[in-house]
Structures are given as structure tokens and as C-alpha cells.
N, C-alpha and C. Protein backbone atom coordinates (compact mmCIF):
# COMPACT_ATOMS: atom_id res chain seq x y z
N UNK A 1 51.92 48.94 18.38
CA UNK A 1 52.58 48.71 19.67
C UNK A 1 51.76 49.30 20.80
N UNK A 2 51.92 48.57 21.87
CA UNK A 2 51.11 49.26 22.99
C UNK A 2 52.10 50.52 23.65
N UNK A 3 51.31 51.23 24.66
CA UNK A 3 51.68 52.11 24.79
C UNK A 3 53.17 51.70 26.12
N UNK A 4 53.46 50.71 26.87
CA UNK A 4 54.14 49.92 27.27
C UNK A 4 55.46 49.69 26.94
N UNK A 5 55.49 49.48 25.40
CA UNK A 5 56.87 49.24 24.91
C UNK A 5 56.75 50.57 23.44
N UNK A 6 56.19 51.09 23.12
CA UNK A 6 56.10 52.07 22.36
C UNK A 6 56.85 53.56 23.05
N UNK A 7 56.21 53.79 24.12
CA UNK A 7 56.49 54.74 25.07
C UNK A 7 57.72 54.29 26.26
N UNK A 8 59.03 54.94 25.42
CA UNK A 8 60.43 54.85 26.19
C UNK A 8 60.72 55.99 26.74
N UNK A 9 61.80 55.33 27.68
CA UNK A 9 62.71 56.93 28.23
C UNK A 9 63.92 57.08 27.17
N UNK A 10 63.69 56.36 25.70
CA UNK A 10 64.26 56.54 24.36
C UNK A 10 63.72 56.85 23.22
N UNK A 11 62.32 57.78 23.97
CA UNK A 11 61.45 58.36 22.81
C UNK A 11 60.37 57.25 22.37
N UNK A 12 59.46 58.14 21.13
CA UNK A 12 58.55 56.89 20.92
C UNK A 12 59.18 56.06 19.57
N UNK A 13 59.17 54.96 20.04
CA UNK A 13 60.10 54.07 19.49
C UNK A 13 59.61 53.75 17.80
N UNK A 14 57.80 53.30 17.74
CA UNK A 14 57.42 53.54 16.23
C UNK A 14 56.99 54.26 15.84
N UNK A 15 56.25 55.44 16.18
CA UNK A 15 55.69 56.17 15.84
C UNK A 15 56.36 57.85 15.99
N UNK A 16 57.68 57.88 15.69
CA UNK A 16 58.15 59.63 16.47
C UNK A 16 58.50 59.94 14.99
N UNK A 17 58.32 61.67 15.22
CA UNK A 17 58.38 62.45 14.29
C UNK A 17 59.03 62.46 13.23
N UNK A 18 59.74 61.60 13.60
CA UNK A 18 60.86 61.25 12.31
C UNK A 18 60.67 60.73 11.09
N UNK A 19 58.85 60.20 11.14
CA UNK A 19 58.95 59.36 10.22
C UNK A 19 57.62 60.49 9.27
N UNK A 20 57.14 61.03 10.16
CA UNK A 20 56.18 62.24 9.57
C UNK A 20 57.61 63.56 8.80
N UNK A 21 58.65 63.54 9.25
CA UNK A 21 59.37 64.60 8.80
C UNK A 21 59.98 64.10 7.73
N UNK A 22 60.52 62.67 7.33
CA UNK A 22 61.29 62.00 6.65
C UNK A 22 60.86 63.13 5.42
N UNK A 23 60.05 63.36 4.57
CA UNK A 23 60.31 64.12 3.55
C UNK A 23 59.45 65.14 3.38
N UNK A 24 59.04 65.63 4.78
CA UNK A 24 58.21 66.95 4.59
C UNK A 24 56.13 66.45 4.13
N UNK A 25 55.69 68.25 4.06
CA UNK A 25 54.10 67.90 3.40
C UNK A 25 54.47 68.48 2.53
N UNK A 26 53.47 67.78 1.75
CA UNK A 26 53.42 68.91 0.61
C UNK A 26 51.98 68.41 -0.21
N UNK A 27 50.56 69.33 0.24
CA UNK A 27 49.67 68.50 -0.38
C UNK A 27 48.71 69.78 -0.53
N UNK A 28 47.66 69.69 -0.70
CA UNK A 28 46.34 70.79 -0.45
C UNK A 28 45.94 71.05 0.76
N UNK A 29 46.04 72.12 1.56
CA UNK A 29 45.29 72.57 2.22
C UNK A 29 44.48 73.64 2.24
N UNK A 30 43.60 73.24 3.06
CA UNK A 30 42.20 74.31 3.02
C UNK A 30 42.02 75.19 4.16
N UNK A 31 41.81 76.22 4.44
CA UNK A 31 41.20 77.36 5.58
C UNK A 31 40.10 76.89 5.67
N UNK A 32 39.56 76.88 6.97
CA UNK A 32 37.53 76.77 7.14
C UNK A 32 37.93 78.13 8.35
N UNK A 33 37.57 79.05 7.77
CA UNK A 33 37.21 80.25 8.12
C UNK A 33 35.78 80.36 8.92
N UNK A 34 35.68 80.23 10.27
CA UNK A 34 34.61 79.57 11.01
C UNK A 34 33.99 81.20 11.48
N UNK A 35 34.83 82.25 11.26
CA UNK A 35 34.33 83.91 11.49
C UNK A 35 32.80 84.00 10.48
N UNK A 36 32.98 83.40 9.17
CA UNK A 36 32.28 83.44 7.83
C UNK A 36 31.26 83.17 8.26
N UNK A 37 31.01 82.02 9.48
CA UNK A 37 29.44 82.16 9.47
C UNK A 37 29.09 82.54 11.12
N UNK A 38 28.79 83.96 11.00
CA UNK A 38 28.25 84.85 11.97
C UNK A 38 27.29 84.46 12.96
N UNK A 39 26.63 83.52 13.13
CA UNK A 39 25.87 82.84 14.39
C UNK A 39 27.34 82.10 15.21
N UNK A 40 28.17 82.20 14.94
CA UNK A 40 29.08 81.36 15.09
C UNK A 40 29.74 82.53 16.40
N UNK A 41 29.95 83.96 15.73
CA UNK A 41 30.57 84.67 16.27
C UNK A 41 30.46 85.12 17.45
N UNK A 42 31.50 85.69 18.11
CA UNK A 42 31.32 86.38 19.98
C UNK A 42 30.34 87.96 19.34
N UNK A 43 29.21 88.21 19.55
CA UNK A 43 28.45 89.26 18.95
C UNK A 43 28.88 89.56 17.60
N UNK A 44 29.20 90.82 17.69
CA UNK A 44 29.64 91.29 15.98
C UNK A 44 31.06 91.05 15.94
N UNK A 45 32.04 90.76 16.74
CA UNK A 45 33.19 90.72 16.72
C UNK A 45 33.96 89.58 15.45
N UNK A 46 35.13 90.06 14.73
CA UNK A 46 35.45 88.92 13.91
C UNK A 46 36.22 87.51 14.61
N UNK A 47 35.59 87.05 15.61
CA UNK A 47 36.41 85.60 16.41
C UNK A 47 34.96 85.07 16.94
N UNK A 48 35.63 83.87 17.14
CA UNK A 48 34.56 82.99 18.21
C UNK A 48 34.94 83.07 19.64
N UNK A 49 33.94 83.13 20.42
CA UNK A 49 34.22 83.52 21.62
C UNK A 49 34.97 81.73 22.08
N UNK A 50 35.67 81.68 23.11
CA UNK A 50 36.42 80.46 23.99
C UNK A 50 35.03 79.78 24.19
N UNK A 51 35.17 78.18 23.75
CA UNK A 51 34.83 77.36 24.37
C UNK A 51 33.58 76.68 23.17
N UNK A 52 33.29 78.09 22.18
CA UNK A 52 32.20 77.70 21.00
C UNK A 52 32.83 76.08 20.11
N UNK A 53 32.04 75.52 19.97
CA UNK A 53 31.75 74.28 19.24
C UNK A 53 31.60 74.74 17.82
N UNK A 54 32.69 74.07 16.42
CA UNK A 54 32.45 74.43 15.30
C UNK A 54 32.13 72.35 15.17
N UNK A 55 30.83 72.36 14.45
CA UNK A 55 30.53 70.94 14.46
C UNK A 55 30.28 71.06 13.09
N UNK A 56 30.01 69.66 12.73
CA UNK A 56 29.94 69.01 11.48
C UNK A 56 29.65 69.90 10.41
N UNK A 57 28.25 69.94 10.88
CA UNK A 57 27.17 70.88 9.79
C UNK A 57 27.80 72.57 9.80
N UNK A 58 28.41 72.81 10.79
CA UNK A 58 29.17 74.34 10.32
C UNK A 58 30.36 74.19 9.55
N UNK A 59 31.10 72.72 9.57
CA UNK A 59 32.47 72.65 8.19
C UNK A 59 31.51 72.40 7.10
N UNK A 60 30.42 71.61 7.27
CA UNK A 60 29.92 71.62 5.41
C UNK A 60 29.44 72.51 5.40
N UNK A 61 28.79 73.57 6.03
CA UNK A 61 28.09 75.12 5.16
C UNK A 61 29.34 75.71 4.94
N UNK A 62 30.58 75.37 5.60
CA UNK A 62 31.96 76.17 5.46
C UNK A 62 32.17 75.60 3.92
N UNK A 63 32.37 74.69 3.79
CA UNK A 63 32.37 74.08 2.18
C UNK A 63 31.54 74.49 1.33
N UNK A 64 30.32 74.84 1.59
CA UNK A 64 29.47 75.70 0.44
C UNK A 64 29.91 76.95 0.14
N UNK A 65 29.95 77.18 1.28
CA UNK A 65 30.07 79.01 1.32
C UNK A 65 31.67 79.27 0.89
N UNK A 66 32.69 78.35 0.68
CA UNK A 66 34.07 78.62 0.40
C UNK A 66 34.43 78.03 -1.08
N UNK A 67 33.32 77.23 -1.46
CA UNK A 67 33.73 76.60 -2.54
C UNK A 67 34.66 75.43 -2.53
N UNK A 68 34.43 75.03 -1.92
CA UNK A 68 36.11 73.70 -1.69
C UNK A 68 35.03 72.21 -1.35
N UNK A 69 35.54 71.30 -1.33
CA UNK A 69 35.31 70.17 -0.76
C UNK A 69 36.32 69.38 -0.55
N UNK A 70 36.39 69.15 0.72
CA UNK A 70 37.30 68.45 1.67
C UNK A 70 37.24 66.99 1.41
N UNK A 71 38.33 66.93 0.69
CA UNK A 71 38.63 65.46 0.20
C UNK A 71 40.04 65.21 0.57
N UNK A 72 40.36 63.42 0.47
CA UNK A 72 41.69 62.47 0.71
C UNK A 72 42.91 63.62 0.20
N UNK A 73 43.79 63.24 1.13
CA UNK A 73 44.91 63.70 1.21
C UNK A 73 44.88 64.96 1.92
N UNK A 74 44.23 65.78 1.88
CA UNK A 74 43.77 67.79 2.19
C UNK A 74 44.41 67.17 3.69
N UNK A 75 44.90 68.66 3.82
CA UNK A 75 45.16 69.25 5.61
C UNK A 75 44.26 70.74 5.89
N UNK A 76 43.34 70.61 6.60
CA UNK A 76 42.40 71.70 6.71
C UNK A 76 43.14 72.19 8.50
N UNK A 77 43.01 73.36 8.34
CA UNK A 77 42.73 74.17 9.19
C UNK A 77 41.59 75.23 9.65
N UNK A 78 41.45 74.58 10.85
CA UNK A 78 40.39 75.96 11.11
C UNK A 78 40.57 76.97 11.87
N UNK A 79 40.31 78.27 11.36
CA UNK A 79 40.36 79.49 11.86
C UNK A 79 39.17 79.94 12.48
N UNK A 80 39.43 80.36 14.48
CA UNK A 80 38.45 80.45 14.61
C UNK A 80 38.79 82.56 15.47
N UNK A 81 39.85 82.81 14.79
CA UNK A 81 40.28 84.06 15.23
C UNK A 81 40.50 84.01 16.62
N UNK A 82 41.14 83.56 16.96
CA UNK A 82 41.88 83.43 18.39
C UNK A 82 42.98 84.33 19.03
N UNK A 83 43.77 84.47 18.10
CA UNK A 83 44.73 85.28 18.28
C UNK A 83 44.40 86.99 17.67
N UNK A 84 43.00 87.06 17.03
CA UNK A 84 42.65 88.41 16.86
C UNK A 84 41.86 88.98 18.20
N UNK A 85 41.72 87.98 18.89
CA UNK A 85 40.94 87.93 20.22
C UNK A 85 41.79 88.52 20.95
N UNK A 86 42.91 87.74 21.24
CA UNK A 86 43.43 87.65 21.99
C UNK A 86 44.71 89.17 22.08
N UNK A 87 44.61 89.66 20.93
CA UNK A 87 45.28 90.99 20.38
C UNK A 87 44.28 92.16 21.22
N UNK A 88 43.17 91.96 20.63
CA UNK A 88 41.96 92.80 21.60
C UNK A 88 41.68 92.80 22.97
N UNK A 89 41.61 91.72 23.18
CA UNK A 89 41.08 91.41 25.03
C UNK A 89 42.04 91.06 26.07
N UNK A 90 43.16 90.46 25.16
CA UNK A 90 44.09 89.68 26.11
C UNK A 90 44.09 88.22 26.05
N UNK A 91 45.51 87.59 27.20
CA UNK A 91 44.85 86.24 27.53
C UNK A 91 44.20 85.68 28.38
N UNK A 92 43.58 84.82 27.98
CA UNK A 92 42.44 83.85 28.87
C UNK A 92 43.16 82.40 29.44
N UNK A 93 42.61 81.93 29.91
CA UNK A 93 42.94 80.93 31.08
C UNK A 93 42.40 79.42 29.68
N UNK A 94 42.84 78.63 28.98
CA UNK A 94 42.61 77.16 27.99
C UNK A 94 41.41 76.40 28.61
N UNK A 95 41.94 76.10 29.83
CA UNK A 95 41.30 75.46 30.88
C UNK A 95 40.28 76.01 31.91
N UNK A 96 39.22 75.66 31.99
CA UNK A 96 38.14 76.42 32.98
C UNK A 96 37.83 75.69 34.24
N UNK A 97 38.60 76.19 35.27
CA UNK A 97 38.70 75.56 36.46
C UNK A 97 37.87 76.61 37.34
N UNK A 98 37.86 76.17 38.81
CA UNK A 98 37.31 76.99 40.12
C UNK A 98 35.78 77.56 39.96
N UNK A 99 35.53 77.01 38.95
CA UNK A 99 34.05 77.74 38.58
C UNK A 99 33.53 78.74 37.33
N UNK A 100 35.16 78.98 37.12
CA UNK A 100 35.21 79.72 35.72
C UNK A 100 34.65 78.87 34.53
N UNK A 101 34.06 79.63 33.68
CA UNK A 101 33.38 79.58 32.34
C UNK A 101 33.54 80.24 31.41
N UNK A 102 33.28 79.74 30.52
CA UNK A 102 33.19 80.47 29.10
C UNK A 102 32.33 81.67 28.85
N UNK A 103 32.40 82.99 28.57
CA UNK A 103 33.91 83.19 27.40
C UNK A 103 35.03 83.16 28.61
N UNK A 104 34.94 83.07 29.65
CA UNK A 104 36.32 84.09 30.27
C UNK A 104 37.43 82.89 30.25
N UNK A 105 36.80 81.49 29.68
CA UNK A 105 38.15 80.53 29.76
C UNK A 105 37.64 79.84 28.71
N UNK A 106 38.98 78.40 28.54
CA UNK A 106 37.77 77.37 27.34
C UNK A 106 38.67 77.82 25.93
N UNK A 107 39.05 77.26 24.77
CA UNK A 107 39.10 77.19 23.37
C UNK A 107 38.32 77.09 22.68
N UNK A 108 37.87 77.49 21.24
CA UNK A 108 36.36 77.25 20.29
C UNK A 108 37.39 76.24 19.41
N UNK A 109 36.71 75.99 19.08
CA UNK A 109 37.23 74.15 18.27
C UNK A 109 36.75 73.24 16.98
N UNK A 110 37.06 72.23 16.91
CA UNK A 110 36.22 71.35 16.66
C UNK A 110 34.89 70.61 17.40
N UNK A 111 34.03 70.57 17.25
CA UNK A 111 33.36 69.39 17.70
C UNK A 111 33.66 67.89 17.85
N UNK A 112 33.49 67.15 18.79
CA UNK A 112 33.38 65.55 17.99
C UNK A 112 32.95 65.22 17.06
N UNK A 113 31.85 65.91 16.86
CA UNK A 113 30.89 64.81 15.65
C UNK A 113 31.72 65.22 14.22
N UNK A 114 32.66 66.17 13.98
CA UNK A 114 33.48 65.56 12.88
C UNK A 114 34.56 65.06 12.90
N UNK A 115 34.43 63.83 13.89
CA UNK A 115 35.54 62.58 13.92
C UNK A 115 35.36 62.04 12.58
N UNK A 116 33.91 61.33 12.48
CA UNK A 116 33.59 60.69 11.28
C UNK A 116 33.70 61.39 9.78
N UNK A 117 33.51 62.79 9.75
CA UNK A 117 33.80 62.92 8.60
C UNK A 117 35.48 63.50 8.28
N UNK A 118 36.20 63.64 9.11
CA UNK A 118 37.60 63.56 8.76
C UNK A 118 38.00 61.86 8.39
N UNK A 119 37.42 60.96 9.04
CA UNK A 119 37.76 59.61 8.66
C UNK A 119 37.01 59.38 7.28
N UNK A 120 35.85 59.91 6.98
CA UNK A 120 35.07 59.68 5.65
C UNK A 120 35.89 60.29 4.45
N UNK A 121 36.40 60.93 4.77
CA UNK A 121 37.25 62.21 3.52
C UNK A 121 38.64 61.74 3.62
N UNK A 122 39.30 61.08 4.53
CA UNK A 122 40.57 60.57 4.28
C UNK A 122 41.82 61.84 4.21
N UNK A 123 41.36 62.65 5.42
CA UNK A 123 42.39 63.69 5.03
C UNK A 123 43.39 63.22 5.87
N UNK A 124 44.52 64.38 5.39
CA UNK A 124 45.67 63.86 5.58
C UNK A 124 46.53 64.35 7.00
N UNK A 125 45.71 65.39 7.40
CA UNK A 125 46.21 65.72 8.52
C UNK A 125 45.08 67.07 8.80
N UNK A 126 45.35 67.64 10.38
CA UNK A 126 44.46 68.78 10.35
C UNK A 126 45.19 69.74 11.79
N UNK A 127 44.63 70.86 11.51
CA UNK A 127 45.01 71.98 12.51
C UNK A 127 43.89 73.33 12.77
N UNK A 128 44.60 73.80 13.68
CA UNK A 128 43.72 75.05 14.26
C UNK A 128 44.75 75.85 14.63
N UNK A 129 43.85 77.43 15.06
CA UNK A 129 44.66 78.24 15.89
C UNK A 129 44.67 78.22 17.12
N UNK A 130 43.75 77.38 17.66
CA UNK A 130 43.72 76.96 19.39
C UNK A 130 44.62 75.10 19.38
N UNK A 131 43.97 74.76 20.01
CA UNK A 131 44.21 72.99 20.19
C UNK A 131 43.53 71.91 19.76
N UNK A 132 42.88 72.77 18.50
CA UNK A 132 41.54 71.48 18.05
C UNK A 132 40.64 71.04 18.67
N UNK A 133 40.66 70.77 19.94
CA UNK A 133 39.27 70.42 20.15
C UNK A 133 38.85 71.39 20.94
N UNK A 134 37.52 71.58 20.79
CA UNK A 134 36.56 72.76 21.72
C UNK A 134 36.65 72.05 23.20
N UNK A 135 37.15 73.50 24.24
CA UNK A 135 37.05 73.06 25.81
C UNK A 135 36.35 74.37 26.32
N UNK A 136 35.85 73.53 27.61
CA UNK A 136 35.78 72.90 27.57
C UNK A 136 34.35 71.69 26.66
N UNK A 137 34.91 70.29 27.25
CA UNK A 137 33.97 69.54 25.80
C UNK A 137 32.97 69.27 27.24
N UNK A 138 31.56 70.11 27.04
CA UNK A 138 30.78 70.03 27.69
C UNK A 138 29.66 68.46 27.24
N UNK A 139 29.20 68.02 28.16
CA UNK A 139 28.96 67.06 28.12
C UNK A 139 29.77 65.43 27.26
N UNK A 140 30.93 65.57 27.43
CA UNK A 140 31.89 64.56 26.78
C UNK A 140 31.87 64.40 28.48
N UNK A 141 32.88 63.03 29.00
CA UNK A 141 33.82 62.73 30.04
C UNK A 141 34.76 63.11 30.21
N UNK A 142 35.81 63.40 31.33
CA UNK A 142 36.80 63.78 31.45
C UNK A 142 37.84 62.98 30.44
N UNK A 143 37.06 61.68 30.52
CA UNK A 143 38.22 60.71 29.52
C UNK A 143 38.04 60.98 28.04
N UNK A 144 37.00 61.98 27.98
CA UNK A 144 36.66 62.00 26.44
C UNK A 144 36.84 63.64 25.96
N UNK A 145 37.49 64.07 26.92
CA UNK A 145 37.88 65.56 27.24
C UNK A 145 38.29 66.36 25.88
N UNK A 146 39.33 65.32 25.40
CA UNK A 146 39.98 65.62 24.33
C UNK A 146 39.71 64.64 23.34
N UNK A 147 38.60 64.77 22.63
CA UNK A 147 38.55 63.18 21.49
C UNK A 147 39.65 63.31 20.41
N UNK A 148 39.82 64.75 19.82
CA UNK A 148 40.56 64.67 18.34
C UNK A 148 42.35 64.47 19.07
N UNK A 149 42.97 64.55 19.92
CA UNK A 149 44.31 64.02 20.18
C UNK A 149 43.96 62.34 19.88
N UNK A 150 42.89 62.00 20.69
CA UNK A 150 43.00 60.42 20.56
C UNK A 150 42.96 59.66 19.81
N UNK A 151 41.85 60.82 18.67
CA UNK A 151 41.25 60.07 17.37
C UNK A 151 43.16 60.55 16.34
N UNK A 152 43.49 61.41 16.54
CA UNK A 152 44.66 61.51 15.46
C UNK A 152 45.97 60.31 15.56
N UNK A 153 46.01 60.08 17.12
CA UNK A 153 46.39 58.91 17.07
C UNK A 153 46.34 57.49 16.59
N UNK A 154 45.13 57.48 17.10
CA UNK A 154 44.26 56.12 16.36
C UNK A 154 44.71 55.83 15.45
N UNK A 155 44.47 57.23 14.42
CA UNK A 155 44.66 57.35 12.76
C UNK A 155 46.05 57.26 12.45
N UNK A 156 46.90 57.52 13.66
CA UNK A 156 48.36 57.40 13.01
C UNK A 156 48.57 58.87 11.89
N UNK A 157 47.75 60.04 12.26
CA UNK A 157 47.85 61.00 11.24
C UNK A 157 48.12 62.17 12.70
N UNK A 158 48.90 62.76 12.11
CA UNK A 158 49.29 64.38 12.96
C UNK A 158 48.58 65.73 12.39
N UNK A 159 48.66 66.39 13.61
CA UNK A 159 47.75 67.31 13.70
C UNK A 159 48.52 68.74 13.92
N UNK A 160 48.30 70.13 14.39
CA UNK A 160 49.00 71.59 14.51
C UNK A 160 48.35 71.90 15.53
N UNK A 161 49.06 72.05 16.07
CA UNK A 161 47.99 73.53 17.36
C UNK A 161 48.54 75.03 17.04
N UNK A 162 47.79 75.65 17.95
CA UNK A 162 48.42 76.84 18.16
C UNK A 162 48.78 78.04 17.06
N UNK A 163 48.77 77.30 15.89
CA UNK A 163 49.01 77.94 14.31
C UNK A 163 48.42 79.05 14.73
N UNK A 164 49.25 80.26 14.06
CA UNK A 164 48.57 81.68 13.89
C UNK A 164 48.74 81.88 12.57
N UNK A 165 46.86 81.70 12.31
CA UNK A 165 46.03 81.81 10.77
C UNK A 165 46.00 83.31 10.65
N UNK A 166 46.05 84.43 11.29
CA UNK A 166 45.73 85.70 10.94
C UNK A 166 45.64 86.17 9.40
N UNK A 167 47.44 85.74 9.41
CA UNK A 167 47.89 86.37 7.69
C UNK A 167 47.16 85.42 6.55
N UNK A 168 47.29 84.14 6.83
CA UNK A 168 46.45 83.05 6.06
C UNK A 168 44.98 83.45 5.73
N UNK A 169 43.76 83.96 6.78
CA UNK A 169 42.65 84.39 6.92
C UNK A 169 42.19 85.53 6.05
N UNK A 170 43.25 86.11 6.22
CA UNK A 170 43.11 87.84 5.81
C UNK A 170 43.45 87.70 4.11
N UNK A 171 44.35 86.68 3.85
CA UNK A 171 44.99 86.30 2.20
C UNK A 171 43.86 85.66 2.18
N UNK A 172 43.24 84.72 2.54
CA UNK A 172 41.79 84.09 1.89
C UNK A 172 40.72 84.76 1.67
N UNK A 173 40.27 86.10 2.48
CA UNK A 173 39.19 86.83 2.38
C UNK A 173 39.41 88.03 1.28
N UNK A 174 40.87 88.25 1.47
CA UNK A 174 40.77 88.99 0.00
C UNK A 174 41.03 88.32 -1.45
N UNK A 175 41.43 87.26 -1.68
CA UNK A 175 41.00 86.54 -2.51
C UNK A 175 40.42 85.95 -3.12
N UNK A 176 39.79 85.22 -2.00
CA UNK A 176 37.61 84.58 -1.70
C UNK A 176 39.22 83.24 -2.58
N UNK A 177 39.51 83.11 -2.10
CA UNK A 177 40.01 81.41 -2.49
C UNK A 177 40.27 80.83 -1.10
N UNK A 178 39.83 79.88 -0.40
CA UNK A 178 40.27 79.22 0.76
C UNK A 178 41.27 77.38 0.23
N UNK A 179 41.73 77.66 -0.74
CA UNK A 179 42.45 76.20 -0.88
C UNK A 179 44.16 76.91 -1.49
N UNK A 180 45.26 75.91 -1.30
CA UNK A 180 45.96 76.31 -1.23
C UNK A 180 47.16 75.46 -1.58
N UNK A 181 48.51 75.66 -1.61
CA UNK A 181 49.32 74.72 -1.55
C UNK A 181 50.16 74.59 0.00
N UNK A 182 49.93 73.75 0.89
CA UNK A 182 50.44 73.49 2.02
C UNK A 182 51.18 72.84 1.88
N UNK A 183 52.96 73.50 2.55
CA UNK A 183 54.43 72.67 2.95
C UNK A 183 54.41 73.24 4.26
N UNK A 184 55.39 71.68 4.98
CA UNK A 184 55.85 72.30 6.13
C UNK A 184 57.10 70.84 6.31
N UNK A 185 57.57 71.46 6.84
CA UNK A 185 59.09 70.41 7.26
C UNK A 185 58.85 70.28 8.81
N UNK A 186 58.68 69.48 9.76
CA UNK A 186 59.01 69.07 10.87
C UNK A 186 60.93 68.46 11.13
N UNK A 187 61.33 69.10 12.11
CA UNK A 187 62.21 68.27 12.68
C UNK A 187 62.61 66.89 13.35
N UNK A 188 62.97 65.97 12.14
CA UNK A 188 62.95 64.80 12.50
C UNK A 188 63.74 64.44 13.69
N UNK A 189 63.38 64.47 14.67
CA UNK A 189 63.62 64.19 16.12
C UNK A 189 63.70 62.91 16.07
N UNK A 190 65.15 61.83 16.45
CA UNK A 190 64.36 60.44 16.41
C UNK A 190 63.64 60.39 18.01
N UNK A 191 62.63 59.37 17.73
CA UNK A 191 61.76 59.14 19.05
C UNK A 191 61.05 60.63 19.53
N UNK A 192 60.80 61.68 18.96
CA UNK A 192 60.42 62.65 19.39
C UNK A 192 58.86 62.29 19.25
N UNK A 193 57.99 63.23 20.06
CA UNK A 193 56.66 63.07 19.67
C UNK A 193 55.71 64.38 18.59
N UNK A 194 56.55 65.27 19.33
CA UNK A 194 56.11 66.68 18.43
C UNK A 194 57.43 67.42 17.79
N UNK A 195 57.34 68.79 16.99
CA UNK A 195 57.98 69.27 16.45
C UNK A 195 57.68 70.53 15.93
N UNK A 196 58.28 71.89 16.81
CA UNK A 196 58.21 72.63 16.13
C UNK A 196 58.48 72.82 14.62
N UNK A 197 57.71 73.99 13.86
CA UNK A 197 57.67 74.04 12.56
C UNK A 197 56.69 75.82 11.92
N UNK A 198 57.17 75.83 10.68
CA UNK A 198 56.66 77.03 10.27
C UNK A 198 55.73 76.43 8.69
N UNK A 199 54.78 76.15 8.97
CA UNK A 199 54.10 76.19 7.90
C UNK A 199 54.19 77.10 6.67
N UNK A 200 54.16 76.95 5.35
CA UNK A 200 53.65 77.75 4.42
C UNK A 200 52.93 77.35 3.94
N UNK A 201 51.96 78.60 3.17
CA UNK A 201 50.88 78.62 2.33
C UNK A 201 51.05 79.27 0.78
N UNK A 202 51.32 78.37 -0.14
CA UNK A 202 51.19 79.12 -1.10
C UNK A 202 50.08 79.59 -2.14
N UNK A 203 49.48 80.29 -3.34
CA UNK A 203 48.34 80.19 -3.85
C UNK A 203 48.80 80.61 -5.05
């Protein structure tokens, strides 16, 4: 449906949460613990500073170095210690306006360039502890500001923001296991678009 008759002042008519909640997840998910590889990091600190790019080639050394491979069905999250940041320093501004820059504004993220390999692997959904995509997306367009909202659409597959991985992070590093059993129940809202929710992780 276009966005025209899809998008009501009665919710979204085919596509609302209701139909992602109808019976819950319940599949494999994986941590990509993006602290693990230290060029990555704000100096020695355990986080990525706002605005760092986690791209392609840093989720597959994340797959070597974790032992996992990100295959069909998986919901990966990436941890890029945000909220251990943000425990330490405070908060920062998402958005980098008036001249402001990174670190002092901005999210660390995904990259674009693993649009294609989330579509190659057929996963089933994905999340972060920021908003998924790295901001700001320097050299993208304003229209291309945000690729992974657009691309999850596309896909008709849902995504997490905001998740706080801390306890998840800290259970993977003392375990050295980053795969897992991921449930979560959304509130089937009819016509809703999002839905609060509490993830679990079991192992």
C-alpha cells in the first residue's frame, strides 16, 4: 500500500504492530559487542564515542572474534556502550545542529554498507542501544539521513532502539558466548506503528 491510504488518522492500516505482536519473537539472537574491537573505541574508554560508524567489515571481524555467524531468522543487536557513556559523561544532544559535532553530539551506529548484508543473511529483525543508524550519516543526504528506518521498512521487518544492552554485554563477556535465546512480546496496538516492550535474553 502506498503511504496515502496505508497511513490513517486510524492508524497504519496494513502494516501496525499488531501483526508483528500477534504471537510474540522467539528466535536467536546475537550481541555484536562493537567495545571488542578497540580501534573502534572513544580512547581507552569501554564505549564508542557519538557519531562512530560500525560498518560491514567491523560486524564480520565481530563474527570472528565472537564465534557466531549471522544467519536467517537471528535478531542481532549492537552494543555500542551508550548508556555506559552516558552514566560517565552525561547526556548529549542525538542530533548535531548549530555547528556542533561529534563526540559532543551524533549516535555510533550502524553503517549503510550493512544494508546488503542484513538482506544477504535474511535476518529477522535488528536493534541497538542508540537508533541504529550512525548520526550524524556524514556524507549520506539529508534524504538518506536515516537509511536503516527506510531499509526496515522496505523489508517489512522491525527493528529496537534505545535498548539498554549493559546487563546483556556484561552476561556475554563473562561468558565469551554472544548468541542467545531472544523473546519479546510487543503490544498489539491495532494500527499502531511502534510498541513499547521488554526484551529477554536467555542462555
Amino acid at each position: 500500500r502506498g503511504l496515502s491510504t496505508n497511513n490513517t488518522s486510524r492508524g497504519c492500516v496494513a502494516n501496525g504492530i499488531e501483526h508483528v505482536a500477534k504471537e510474540g519473537i522467539f528466535t536467536r539472537g546475537i550481541l555484536l559487542d562493537a567495545t571488542l574491537l578497540g580501534y573502534l573505541n572513544e580512547g581507552t574508554n569501554p564505549w564508542l564515542a557519538p557519531g562512530t560508524a560500525v560498518k560491514r567489515a567491523d560486524i564480520e571481524r565481530l563474527e570472528g572474534l565472537e564465534g557466531v555467524t549471522i544467519r536467517k531468522g537471528d535478531v542481532i543487536l549492537l552494543y555500542t556502550g551508550r548508556w555506559a557513556r552516558r552514566a560517565a559523561k552525561g547526556a548529549w544532544p542525538s542530533q548535531c545542529t548549530g555547528g556542533n559535532a561529534p563526540p559532543n553530539c551524533g549516535e555510533a551506529g550502524y553503517w549503510y554498507d550493512n544494508i546488503p548484508l542484513f538482506y544477504e543473511r535474511s535476518i529477522a529483525q535488528f536493534g541497538a542501544d542508540a537508533w541504529n543508524d550512525t548520526t550524524p550519516a556524514t556524507g549520506l543526504s539529508d534524504y538518506a539521513g536515516l537509511p536503516f528506518h527506510g531499509f526496515q521498512a522496505v523489508l517489512g521487518i522491525a527493528h529496537y532502539d534505545n535498548l539498554d544492552l549493559e546487563a546483556l554485554a556484561a552476561t556475554t563477556k563473562r561468558l565469551r558466548k554472544w548468541e542467545f535465546l531472544f523473546t519479546t512480546a510487543p503490544f498489539p496496538v491495532v494500527g499502531g506503528i511502534t510498541s513499547p516492550l521488554n526484551p529477554i535474553a536467555m542462555f
